[in-house]
C-alpha atoms as a PDB file:
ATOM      1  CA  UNK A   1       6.536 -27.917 -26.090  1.00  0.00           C
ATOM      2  CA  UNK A   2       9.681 -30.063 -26.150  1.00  0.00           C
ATOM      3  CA  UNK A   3      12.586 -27.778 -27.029  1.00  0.00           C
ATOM      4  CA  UNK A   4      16.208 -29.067 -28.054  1.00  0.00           C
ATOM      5  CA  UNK A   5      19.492 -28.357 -26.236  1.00  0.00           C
ATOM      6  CA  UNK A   6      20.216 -25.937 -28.956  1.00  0.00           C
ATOM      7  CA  UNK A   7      17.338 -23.877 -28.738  1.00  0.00           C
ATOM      8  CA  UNK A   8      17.046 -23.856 -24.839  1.00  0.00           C
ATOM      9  CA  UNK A   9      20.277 -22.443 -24.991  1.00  0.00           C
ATOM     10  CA  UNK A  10      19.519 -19.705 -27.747  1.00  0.00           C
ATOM     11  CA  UNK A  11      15.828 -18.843 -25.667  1.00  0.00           C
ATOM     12  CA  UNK A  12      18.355 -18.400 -22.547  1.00  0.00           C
ATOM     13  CA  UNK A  13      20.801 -16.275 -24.743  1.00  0.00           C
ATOM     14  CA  UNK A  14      17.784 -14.061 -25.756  1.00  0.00           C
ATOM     15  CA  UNK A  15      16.758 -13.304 -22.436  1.00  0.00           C
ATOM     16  CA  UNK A  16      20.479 -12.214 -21.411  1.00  0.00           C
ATOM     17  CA  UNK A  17      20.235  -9.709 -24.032  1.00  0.00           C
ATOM     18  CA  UNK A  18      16.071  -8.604 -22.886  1.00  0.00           C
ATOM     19  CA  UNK A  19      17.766  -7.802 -19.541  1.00  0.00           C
ATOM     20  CA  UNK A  20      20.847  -6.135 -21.327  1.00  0.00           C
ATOM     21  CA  UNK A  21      17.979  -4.693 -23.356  1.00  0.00           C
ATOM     22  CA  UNK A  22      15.795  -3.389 -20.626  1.00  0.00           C
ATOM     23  CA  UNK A  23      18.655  -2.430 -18.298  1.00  0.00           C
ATOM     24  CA  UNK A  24      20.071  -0.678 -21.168  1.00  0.00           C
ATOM     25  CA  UNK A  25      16.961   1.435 -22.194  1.00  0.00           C
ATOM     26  CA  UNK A  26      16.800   2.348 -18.060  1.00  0.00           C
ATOM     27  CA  UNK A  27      20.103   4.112 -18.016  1.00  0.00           C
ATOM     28  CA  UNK A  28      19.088   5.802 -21.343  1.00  0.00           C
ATOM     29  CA  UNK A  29      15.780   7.451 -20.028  1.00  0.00           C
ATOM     30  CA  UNK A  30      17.576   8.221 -16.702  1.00  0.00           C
ATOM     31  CA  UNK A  31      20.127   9.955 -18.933  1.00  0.00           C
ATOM     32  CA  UNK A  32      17.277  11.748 -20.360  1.00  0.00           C
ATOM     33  CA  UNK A  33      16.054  13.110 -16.877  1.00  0.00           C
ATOM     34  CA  UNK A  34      19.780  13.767 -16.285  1.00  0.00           C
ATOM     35  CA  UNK A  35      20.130  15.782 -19.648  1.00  0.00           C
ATOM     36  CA  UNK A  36      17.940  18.973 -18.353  1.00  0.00           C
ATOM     37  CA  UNK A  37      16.278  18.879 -21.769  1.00  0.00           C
ATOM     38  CA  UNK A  38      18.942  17.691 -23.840  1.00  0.00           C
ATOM     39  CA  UNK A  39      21.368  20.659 -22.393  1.00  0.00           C
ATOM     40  CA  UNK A  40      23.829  18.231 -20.864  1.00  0.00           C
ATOM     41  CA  UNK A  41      26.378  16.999 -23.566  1.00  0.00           C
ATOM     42  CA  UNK A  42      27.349  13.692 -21.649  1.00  0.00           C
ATOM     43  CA  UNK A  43      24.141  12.505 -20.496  1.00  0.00           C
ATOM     44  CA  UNK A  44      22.461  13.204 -24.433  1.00  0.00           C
ATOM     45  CA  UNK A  45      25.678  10.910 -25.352  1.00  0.00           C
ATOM     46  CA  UNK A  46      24.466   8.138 -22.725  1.00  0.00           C
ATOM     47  CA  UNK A  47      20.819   8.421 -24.081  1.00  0.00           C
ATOM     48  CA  UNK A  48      22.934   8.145 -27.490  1.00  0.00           C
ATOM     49  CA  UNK A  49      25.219   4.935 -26.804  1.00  0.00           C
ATOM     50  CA  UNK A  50      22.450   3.537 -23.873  1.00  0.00           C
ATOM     51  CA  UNK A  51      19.182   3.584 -26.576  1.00  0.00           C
ATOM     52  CA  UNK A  52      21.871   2.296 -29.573  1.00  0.00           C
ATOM     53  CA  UNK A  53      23.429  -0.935 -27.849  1.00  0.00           C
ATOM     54  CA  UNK A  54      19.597  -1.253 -25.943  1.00  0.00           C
ATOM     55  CA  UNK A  55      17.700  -1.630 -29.151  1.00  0.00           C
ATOM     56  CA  UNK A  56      20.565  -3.946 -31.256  1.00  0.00           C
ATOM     57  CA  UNK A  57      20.131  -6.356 -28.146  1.00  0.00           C
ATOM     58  CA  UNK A  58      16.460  -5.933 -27.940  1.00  0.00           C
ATOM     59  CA  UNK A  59      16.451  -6.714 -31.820  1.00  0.00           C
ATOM     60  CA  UNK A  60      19.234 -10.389 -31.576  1.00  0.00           C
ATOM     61  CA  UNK A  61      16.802 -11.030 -28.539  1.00  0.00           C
ATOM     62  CA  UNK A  62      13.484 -11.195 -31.065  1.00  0.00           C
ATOM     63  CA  UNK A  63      15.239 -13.724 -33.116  1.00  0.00           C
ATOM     64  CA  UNK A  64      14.371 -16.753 -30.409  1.00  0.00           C
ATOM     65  CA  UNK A  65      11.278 -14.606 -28.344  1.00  0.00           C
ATOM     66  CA  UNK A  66       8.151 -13.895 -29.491  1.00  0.00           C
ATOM     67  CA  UNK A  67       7.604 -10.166 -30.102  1.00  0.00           C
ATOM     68  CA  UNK A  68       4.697  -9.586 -27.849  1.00  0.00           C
ATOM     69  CA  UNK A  69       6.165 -11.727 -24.884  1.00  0.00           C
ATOM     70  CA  UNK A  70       9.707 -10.037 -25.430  1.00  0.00           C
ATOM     71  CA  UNK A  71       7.656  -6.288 -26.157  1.00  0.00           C
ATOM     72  CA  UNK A  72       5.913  -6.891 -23.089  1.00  0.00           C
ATOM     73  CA  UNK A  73       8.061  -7.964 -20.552  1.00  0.00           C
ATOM     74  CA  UNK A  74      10.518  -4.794 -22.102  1.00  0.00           C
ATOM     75  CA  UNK A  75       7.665  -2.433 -21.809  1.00  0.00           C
ATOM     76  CA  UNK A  76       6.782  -3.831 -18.225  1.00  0.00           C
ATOM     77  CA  UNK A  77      10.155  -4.077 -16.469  1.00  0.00           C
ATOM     78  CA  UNK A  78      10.503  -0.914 -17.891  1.00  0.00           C
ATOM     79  CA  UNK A  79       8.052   1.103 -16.400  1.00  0.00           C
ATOM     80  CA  UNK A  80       8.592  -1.009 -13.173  1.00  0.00           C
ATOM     81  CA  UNK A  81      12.280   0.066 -13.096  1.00  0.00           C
ATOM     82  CA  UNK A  82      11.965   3.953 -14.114  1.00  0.00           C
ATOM     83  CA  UNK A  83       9.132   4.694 -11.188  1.00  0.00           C
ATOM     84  CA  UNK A  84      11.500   2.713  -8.399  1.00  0.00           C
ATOM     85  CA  UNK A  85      14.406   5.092  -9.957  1.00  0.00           C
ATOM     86  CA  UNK A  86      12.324   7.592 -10.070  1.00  0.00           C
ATOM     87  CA  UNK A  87      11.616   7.226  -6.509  1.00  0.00           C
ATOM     88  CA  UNK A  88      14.866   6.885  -4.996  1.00  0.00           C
ATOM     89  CA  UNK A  89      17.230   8.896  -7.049  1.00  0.00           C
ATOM     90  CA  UNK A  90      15.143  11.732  -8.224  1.00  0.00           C
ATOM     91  CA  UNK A  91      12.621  11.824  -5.072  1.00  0.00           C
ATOM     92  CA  UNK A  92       9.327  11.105  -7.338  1.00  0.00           C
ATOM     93  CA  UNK A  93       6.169  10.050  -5.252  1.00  0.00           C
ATOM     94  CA  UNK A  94       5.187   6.380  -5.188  1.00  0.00           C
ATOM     95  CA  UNK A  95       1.848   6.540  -3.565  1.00  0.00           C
ATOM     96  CA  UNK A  96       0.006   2.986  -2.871  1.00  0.00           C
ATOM     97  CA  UNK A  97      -2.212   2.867  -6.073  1.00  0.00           C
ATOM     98  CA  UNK A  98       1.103   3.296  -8.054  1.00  0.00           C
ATOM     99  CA  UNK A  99       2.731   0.111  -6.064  1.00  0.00           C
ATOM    100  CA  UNK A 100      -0.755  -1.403  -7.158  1.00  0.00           C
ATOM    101  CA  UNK A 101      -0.005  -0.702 -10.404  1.00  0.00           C
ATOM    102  CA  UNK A 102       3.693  -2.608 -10.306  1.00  0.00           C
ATOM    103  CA  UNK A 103       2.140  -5.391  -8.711  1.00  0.00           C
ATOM    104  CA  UNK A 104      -0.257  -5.578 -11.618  1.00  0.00           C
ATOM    105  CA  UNK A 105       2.229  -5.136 -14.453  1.00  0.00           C
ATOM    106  CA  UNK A 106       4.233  -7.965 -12.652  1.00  0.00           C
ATOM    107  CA  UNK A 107       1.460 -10.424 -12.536  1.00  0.00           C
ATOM    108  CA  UNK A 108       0.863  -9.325 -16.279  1.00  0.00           C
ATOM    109  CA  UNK A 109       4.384 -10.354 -17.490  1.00  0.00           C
ATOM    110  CA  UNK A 110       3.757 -13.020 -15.010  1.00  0.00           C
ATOM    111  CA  UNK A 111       0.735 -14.477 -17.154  1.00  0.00           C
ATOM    112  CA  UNK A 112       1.788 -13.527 -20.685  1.00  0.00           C
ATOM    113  CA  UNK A 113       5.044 -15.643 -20.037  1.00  0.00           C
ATOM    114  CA  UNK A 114       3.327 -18.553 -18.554  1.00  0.00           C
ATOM    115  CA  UNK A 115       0.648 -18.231 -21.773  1.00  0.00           C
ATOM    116  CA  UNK A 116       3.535 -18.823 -23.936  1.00  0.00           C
ATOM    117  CA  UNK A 117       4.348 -22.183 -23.597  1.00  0.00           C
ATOM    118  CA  UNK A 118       1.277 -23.687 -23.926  1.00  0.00           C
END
Protein backbone atom coordinates (compact mmCIF):
# COMPACT_ATOMS: atom_id res chain seq x y z
CA UNK A 1 0.00 0.00 0.00
CA UNK A 2 1.39 3.25 -1.40
CA UNK A 3 0.82 5.95 1.21
CA UNK A 4 1.24 9.84 0.54
CA UNK A 5 3.67 12.22 2.27
CA UNK A 6 0.75 13.46 4.19
CA UNK A 7 -0.40 10.42 5.60
CA UNK A 8 3.11 8.87 6.35
CA UNK A 9 3.53 11.74 8.35
CA UNK A 10 0.06 11.56 10.25
CA UNK A 11 0.71 7.31 10.72
CA UNK A 12 4.20 8.59 12.30
CA UNK A 13 2.32 11.31 14.41
CA UNK A 14 -0.05 8.52 15.69
CA UNK A 15 2.53 6.37 16.86
CA UNK A 16 4.26 9.37 18.90
CA UNK A 17 1.13 9.65 20.71
CA UNK A 18 0.71 5.23 21.13
CA UNK A 19 4.08 5.61 22.92
CA UNK A 20 2.88 8.85 24.80
CA UNK A 21 -0.18 6.63 25.17
CA UNK A 22 1.38 3.52 26.51
CA UNK A 23 4.10 5.31 28.50
CA UNK A 24 1.40 7.33 29.89
CA UNK A 25 -0.98 4.47 31.06
CA UNK A 26 2.56 2.84 32.73
CA UNK A 27 3.09 5.67 35.12
CA UNK A 28 -0.71 5.58 35.85
CA UNK A 29 -0.86 1.83 37.00
CA UNK A 30 2.53 2.32 38.78
CA UNK A 31 0.75 5.20 40.53
CA UNK A 32 -1.84 2.75 41.36
CA UNK A 33 0.68 0.29 43.11
CA UNK A 34 2.11 3.49 44.64
CA UNK A 35 -1.41 4.64 45.96
CA UNK A 36 -1.66 1.73 48.81
CA UNK A 37 -5.26 1.31 47.69
CA UNK A 38 -6.11 4.64 46.69
CA UNK A 39 -4.84 6.03 50.33
CA UNK A 40 -2.11 8.16 48.84
CA UNK A 41 -3.56 11.60 47.65
CA UNK A 42 -0.66 12.33 45.07
CA UNK A 43 -0.21 9.11 43.50
CA UNK A 44 -4.50 8.73 43.02
CA UNK A 45 -3.84 12.36 41.32
CA UNK A 46 -1.05 10.74 38.94
CA UNK A 47 -3.41 7.74 38.17
CA UNK A 48 -5.89 10.87 37.66
CA UNK A 49 -3.78 13.22 35.21
CA UNK A 50 -1.50 9.86 33.88
CA UNK A 51 -4.94 7.68 32.70
CA UNK A 52 -6.61 11.35 31.43
CA UNK A 53 -3.74 12.69 29.01
CA UNK A 54 -2.99 8.52 28.28
CA UNK A 55 -6.40 7.85 26.88
CA UNK A 56 -6.93 11.53 24.84
CA UNK A 57 -3.56 10.44 23.07
CA UNK A 58 -4.53 6.88 22.74
CA UNK A 59 -7.91 8.25 21.21
CA UNK A 60 -5.95 11.27 18.33
CA UNK A 61 -3.67 8.09 17.82
CA UNK A 62 -6.91 5.84 16.46
CA UNK A 63 -7.65 8.50 13.99
CA UNK A 64 -4.62 7.21 11.46
CA UNK A 65 -4.15 3.35 13.28
CA UNK A 66 -6.28 0.71 13.07
CA UNK A 67 -7.96 -0.11 16.40
CA UNK A 68 -6.86 -3.65 16.80
CA UNK A 69 -3.15 -2.95 15.65
CA UNK A 70 -3.08 0.31 17.90
CA UNK A 71 -5.30 -1.89 20.91
CA UNK A 72 -2.81 -4.44 20.59
CA UNK A 73 0.42 -3.11 20.52
CA UNK A 74 -1.13 -0.74 23.76
CA UNK A 75 -2.28 -3.82 25.48
CA UNK A 76 1.14 -5.63 24.68
CA UNK A 77 3.79 -3.02 25.51
CA UNK A 78 1.76 -2.66 28.32
CA UNK A 79 1.92 -5.71 30.03
CA UNK A 80 5.60 -5.97 28.78
CA UNK A 81 6.44 -2.70 30.60
CA UNK A 82 4.41 -3.19 34.04
CA UNK A 83 6.12 -6.90 34.75
CA UNK A 84 9.88 -5.32 33.91
CA UNK A 85 8.66 -2.42 36.48
CA UNK A 86 7.31 -4.67 38.41
CA UNK A 87 10.50 -6.45 38.63
CA UNK A 88 12.91 -3.86 39.29
CA UNK A 89 11.17 -1.25 41.30
CA UNK A 90 8.76 -3.21 43.34
CA UNK A 91 10.93 -6.61 43.53
CA UNK A 92 8.08 -8.85 41.70
CA UNK A 93 9.38 -12.34 40.44
CA UNK A 94 10.10 -12.78 36.74
CA UNK A 95 10.60 -16.45 36.52
CA UNK A 96 11.63 -17.92 32.87
CA UNK A 97 8.08 -18.93 31.64
CA UNK A 98 7.08 -15.24 32.35
CA UNK A 99 10.20 -13.93 30.05
CA UNK A 100 8.59 -16.63 27.65
CA UNK A 101 5.62 -14.96 27.82
CA UNK A 102 7.26 -11.27 26.79
CA UNK A 103 9.00 -12.87 24.13
CA UNK A 104 5.68 -14.13 22.86
CA UNK A 105 3.66 -10.94 23.23
CA UNK A 106 6.62 -9.27 21.31
CA UNK A 107 6.57 -11.57 18.40
CA UNK A 108 2.66 -11.05 18.57
CA UNK A 109 2.81 -7.22 18.08
CA UNK A 110 5.61 -8.26 15.90
CA UNK A 111 3.14 -10.18 13.44
CA UNK A 112 -0.06 -8.17 13.86
CA UNK A 113 2.01 -5.05 12.65
CA UNK A 114 3.64 -6.74 9.80
CA UNK A 115 -0.18 -8.24 8.90
CA UNK A 116 -1.20 -4.75 8.50
CA UNK A 117 0.20 -3.64 5.53
CA UNK A 118 -0.59 -6.20 3.38
Amino acid sequence: MVRTKEETKAREKSWLLLAAAIGLELCGTTCIKLSEGFTQPIFVLGVIVAYSICFTAFSVALRDLPLGLAYGVWGGIGTIGTAVIGFFAFGEPMTAIMALGIVLIIAGVAFMNAGTDQ
